[in-house]
PDB file of N, CA and C in Angstrom:
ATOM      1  N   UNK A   1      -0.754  17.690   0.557  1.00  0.00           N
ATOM      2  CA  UNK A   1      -1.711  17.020  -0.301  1.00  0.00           C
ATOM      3  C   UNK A   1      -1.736  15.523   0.010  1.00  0.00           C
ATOM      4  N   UNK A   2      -0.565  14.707   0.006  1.00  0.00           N
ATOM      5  CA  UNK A   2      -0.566  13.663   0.182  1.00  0.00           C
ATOM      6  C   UNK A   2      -0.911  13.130   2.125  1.00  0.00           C
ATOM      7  N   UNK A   3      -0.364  13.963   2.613  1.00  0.00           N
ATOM      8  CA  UNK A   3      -0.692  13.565   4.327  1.00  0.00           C
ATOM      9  C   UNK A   3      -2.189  13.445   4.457  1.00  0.00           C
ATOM     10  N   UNK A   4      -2.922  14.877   3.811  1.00  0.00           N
ATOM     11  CA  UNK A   4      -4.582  14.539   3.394  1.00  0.00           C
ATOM     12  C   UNK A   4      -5.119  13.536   2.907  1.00  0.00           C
ATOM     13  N   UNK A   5      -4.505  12.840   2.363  1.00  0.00           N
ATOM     14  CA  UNK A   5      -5.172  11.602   1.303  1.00  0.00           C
ATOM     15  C   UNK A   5      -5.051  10.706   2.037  1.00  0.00           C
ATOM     16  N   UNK A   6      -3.275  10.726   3.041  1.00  0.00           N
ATOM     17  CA  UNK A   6      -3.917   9.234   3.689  1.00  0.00           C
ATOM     18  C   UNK A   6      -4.361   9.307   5.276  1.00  0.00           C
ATOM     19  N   UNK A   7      -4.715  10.577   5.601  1.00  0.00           N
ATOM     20  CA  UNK A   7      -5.733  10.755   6.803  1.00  0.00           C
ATOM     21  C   UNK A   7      -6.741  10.195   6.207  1.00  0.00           C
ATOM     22  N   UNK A   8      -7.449  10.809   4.976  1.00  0.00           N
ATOM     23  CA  UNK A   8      -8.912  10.203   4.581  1.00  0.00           C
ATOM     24  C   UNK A   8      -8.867   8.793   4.377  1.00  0.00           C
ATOM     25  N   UNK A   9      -8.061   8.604   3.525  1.00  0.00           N
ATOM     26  CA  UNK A   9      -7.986   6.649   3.180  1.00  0.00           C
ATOM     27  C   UNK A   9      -8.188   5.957   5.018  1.00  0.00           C
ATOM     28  N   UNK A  10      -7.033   6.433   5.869  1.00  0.00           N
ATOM     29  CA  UNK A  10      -7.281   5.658   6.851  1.00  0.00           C
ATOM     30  C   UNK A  10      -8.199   5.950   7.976  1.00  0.00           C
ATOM     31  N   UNK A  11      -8.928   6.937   7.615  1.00  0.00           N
ATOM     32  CA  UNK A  11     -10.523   7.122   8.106  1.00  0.00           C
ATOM     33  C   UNK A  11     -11.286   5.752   7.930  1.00  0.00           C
ATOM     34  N   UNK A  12     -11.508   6.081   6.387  1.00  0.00           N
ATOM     35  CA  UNK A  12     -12.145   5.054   5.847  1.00  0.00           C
ATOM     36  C   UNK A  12     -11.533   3.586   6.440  1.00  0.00           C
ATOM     37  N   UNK A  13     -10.254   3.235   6.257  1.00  0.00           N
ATOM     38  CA  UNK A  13      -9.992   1.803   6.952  1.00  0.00           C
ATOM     39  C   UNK A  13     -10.729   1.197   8.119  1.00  0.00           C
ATOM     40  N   UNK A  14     -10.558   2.357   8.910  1.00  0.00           N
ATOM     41  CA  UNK A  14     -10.905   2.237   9.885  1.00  0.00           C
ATOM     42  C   UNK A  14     -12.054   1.898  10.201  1.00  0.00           C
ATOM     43  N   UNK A  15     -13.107   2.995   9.392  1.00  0.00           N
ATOM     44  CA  UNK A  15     -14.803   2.592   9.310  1.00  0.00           C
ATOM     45  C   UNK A  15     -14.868   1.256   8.712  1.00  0.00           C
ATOM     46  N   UNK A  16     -14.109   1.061   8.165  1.00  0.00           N
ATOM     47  CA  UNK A  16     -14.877  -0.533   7.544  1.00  0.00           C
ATOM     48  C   UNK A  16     -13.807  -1.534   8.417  1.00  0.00           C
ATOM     49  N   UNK A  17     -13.215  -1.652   9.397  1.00  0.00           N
ATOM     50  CA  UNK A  17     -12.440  -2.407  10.336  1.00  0.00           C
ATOM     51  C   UNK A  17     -11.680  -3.109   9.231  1.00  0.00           C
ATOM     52  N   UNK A  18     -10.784  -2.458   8.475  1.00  0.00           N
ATOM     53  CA  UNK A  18     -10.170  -2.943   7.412  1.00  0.00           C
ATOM     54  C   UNK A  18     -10.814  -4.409   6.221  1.00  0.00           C
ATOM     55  N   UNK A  19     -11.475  -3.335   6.098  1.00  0.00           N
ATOM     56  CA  UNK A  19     -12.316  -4.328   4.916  1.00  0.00           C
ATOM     57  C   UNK A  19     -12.313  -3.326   3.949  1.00  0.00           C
ATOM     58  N   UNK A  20     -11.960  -2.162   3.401  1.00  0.00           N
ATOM     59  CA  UNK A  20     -11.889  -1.335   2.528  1.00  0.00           C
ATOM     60  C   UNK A  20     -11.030  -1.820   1.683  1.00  0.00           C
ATOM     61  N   UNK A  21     -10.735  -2.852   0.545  1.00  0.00           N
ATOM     62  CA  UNK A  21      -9.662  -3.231  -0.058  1.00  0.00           C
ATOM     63  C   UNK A  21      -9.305  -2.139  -1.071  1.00  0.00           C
ATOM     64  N   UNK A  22      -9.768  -1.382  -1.256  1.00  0.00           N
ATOM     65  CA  UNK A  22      -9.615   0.025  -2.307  1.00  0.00           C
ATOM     66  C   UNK A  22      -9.002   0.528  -1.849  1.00  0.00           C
ATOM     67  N   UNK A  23      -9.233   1.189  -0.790  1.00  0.00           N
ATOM     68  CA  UNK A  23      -9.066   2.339  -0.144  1.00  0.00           C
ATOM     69  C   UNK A  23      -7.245   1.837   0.704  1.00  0.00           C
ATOM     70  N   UNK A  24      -7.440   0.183   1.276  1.00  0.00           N
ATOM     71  CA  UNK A  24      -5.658  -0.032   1.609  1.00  0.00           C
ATOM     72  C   UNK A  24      -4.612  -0.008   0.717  1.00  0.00           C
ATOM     73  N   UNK A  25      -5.022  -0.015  -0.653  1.00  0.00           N
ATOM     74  CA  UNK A  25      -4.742   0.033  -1.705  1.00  0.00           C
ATOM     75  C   UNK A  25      -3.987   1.356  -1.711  1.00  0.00           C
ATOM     76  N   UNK A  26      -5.176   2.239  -2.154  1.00  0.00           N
ATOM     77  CA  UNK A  26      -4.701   3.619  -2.511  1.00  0.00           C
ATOM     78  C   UNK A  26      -3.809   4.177  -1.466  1.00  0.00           C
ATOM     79  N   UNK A  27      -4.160   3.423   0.098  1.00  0.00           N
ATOM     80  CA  UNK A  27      -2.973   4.343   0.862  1.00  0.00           C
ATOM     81  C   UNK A  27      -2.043   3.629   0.842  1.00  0.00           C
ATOM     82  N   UNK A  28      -1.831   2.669   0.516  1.00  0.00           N
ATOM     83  CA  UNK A  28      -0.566   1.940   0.220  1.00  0.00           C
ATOM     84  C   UNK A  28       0.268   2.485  -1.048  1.00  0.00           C
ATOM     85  N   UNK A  29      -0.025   2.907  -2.410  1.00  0.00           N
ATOM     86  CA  UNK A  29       0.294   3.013  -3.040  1.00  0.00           C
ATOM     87  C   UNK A  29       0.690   4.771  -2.749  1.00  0.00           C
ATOM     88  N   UNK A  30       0.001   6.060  -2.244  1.00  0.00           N
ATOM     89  CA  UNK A  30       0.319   6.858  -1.729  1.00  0.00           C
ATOM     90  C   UNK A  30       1.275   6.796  -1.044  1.00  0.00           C
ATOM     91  N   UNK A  31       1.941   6.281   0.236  1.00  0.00           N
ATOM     92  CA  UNK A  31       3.157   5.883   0.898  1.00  0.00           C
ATOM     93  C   UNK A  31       4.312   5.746  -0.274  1.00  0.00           C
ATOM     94  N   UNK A  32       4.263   5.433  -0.968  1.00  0.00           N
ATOM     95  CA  UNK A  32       5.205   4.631  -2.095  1.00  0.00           C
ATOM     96  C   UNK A  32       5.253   6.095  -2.678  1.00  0.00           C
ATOM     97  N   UNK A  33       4.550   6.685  -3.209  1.00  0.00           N
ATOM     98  CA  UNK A  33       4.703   8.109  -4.182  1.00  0.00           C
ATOM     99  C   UNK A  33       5.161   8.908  -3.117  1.00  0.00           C
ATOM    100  N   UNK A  34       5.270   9.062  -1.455  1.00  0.00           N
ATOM    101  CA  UNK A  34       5.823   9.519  -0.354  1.00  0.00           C
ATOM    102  C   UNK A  34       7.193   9.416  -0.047  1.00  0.00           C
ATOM    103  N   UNK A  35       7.332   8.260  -0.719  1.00  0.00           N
ATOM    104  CA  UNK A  35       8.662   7.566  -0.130  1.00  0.00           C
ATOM    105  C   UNK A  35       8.853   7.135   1.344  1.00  0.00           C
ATOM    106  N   UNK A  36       7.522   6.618   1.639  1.00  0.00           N
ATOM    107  CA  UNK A  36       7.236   6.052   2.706  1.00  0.00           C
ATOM    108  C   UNK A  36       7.456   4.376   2.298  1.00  0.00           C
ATOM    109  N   UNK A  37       8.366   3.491   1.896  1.00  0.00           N
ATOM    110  CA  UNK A  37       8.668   2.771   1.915  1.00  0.00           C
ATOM    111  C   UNK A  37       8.098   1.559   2.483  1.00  0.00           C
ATOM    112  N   UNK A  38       8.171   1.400   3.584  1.00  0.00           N
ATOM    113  CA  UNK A  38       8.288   0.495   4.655  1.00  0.00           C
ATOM    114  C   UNK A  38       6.401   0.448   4.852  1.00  0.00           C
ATOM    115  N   UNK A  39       6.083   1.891   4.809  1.00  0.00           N
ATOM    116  CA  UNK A  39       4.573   1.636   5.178  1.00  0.00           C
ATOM    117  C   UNK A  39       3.712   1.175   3.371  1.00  0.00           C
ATOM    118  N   UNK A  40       4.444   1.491   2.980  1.00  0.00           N
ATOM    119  CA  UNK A  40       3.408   1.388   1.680  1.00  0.00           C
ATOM    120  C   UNK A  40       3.846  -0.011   1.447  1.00  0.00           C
ATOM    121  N   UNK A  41       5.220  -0.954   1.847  1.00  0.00           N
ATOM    122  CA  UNK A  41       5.348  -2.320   1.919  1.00  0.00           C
ATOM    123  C   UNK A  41       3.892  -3.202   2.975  1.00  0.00           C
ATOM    124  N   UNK A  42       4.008  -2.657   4.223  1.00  0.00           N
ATOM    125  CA  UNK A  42       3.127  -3.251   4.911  1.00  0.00           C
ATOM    126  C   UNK A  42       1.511  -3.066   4.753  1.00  0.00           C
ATOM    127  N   UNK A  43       1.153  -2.036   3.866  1.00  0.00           N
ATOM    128  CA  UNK A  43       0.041  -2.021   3.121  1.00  0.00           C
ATOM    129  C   UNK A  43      -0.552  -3.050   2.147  1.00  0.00           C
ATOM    130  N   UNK A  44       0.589  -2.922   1.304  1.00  0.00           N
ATOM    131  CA  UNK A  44       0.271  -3.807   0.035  1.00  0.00           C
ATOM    132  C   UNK A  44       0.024  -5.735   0.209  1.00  0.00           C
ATOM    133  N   UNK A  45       1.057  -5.346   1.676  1.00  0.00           N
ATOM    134  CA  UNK A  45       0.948  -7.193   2.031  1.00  0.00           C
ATOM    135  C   UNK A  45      -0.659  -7.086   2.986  1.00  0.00           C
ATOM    136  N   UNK A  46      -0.604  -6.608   3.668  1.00  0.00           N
ATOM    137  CA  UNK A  46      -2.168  -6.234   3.815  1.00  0.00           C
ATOM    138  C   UNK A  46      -3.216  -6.562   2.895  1.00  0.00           C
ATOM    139  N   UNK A  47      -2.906  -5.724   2.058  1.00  0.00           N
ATOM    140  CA  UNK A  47      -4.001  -5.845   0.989  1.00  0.00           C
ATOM    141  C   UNK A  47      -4.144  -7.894   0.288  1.00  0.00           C
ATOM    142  N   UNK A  48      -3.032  -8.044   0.196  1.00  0.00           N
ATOM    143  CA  UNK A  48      -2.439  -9.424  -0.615  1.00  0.00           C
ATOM    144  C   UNK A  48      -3.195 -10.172   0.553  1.00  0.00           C
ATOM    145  N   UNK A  49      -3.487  -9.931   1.914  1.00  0.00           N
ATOM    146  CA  UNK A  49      -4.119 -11.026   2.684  1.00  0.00           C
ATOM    147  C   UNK A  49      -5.561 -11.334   2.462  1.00  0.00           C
ATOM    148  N   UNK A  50      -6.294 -10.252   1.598  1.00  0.00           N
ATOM    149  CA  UNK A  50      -7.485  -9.908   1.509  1.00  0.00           C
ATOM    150  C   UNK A  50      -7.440 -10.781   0.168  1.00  0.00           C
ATOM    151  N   UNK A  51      -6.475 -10.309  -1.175  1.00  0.00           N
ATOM    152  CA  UNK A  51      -6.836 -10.605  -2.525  1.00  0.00           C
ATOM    153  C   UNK A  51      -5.662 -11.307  -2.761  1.00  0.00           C
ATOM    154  N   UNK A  52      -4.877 -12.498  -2.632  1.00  0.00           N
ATOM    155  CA  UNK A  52      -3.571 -13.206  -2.519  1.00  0.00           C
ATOM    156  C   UNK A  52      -3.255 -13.080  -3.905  1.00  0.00           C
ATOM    157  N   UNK A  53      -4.097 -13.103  -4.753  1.00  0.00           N
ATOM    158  CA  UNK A  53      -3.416 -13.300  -6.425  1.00  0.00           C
ATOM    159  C   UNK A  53      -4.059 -12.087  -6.897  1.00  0.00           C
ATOM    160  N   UNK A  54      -3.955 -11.383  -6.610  1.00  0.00           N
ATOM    161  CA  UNK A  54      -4.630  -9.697  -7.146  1.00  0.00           C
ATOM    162  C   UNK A  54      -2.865  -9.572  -7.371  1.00  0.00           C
ATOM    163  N   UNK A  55      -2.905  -9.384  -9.056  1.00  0.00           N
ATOM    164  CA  UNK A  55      -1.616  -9.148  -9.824  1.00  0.00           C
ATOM    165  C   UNK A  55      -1.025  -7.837  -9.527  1.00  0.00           C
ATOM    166  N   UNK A  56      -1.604  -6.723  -9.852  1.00  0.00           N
ATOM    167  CA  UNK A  56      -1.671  -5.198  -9.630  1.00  0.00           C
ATOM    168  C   UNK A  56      -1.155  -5.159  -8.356  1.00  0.00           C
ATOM    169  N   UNK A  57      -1.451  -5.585  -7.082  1.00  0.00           N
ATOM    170  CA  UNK A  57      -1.110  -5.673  -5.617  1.00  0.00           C
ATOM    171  C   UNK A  57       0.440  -6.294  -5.962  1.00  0.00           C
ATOM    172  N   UNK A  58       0.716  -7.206  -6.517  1.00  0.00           N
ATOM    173  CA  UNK A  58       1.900  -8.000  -6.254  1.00  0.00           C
ATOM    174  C   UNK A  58       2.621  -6.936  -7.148  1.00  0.00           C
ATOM    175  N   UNK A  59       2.493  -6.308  -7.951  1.00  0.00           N
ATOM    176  CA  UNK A  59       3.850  -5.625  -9.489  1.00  0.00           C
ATOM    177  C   UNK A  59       3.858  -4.828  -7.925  1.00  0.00           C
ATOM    178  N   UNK A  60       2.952  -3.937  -8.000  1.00  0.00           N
ATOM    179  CA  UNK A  60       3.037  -2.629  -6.914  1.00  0.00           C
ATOM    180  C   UNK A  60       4.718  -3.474  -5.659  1.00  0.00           C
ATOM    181  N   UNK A  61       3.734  -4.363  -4.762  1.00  0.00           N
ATOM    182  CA  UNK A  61       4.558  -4.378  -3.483  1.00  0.00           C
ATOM    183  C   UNK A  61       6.384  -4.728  -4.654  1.00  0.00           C
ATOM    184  N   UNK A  62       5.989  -5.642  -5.491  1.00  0.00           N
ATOM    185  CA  UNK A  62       7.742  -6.031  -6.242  1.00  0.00           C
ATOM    186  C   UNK A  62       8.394  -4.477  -6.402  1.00  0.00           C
ATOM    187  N   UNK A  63       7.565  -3.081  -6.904  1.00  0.00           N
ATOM    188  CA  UNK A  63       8.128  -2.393  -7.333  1.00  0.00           C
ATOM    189  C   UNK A  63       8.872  -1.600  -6.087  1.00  0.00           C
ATOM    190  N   UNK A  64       7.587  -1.501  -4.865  1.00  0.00           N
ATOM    191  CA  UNK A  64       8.764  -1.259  -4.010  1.00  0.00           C
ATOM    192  C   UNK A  64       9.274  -1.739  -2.945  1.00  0.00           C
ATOM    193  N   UNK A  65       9.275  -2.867  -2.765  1.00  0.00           N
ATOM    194  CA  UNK A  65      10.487  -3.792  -2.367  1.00  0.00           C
ATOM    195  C   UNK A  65      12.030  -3.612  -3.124  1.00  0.00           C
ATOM    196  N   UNK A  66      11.963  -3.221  -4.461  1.00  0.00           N
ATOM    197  CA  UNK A  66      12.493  -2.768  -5.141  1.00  0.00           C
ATOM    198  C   UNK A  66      13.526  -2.199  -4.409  1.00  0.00           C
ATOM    199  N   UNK A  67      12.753  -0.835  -4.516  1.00  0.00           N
ATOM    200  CA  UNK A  67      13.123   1.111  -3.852  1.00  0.00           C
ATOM    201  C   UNK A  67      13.484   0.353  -2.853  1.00  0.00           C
ATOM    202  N   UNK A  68      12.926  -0.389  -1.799  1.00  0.00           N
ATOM    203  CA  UNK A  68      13.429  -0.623  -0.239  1.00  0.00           C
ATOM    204  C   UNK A  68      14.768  -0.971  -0.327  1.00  0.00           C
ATOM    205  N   UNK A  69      14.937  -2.333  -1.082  1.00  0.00           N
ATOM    206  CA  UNK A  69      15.810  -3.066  -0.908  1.00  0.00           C
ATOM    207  C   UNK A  69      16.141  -3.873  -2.292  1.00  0.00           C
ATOM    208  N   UNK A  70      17.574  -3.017  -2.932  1.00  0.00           N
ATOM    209  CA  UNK A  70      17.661  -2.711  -4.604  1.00  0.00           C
ATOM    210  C   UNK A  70      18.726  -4.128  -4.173  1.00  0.00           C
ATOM    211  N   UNK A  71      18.620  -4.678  -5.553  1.00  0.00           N
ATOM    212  CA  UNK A  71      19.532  -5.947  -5.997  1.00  0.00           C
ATOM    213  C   UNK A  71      20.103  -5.500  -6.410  1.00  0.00           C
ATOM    214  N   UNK A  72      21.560  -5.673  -6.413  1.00  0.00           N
ATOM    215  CA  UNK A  72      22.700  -5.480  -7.150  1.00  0.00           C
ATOM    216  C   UNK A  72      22.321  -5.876  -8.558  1.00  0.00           C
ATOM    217  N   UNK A  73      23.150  -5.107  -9.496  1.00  0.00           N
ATOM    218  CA  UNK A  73      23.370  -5.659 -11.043  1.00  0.00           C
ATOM    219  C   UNK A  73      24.757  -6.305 -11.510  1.00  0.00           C
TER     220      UNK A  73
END
């Protein structure tokens, strides 16, 4: 289900030569529900180059930067 979603999302990227800010979005945030880590990190900063203060983009990449790379308590 999820490998489907981000074949289609990065269809779409592609057609719009990464100008789809939705769509890097959603496959960014898909990666992350994958536990694709690392790619759903380099998504979200992606996305942040497009919308730099888009809040929603920044909680997302904090949450998993998180999962990547946990701070001690």
């Amino acid at each position: 289900m999820y490998s489907q979603s981000v074949y289609c999302y990065s269809k779409a990227i592609k057609a719009s030569n990464s100008r789809d800010i939705d769509a890097l979005f959603d496959r960014a945030y898909i990666y992350s529900e994958m536990g694709e880590l690392r790619k759903s990190i380099e998504g979200f900063k992606l996305v942040l180059k497009h919308k730099p203060r888009d809040l929603v983009t920044i909680n997302e990449l904090a949450k998993v930067s998180y999962l990547f790379h946990p701070f001690p308590i």
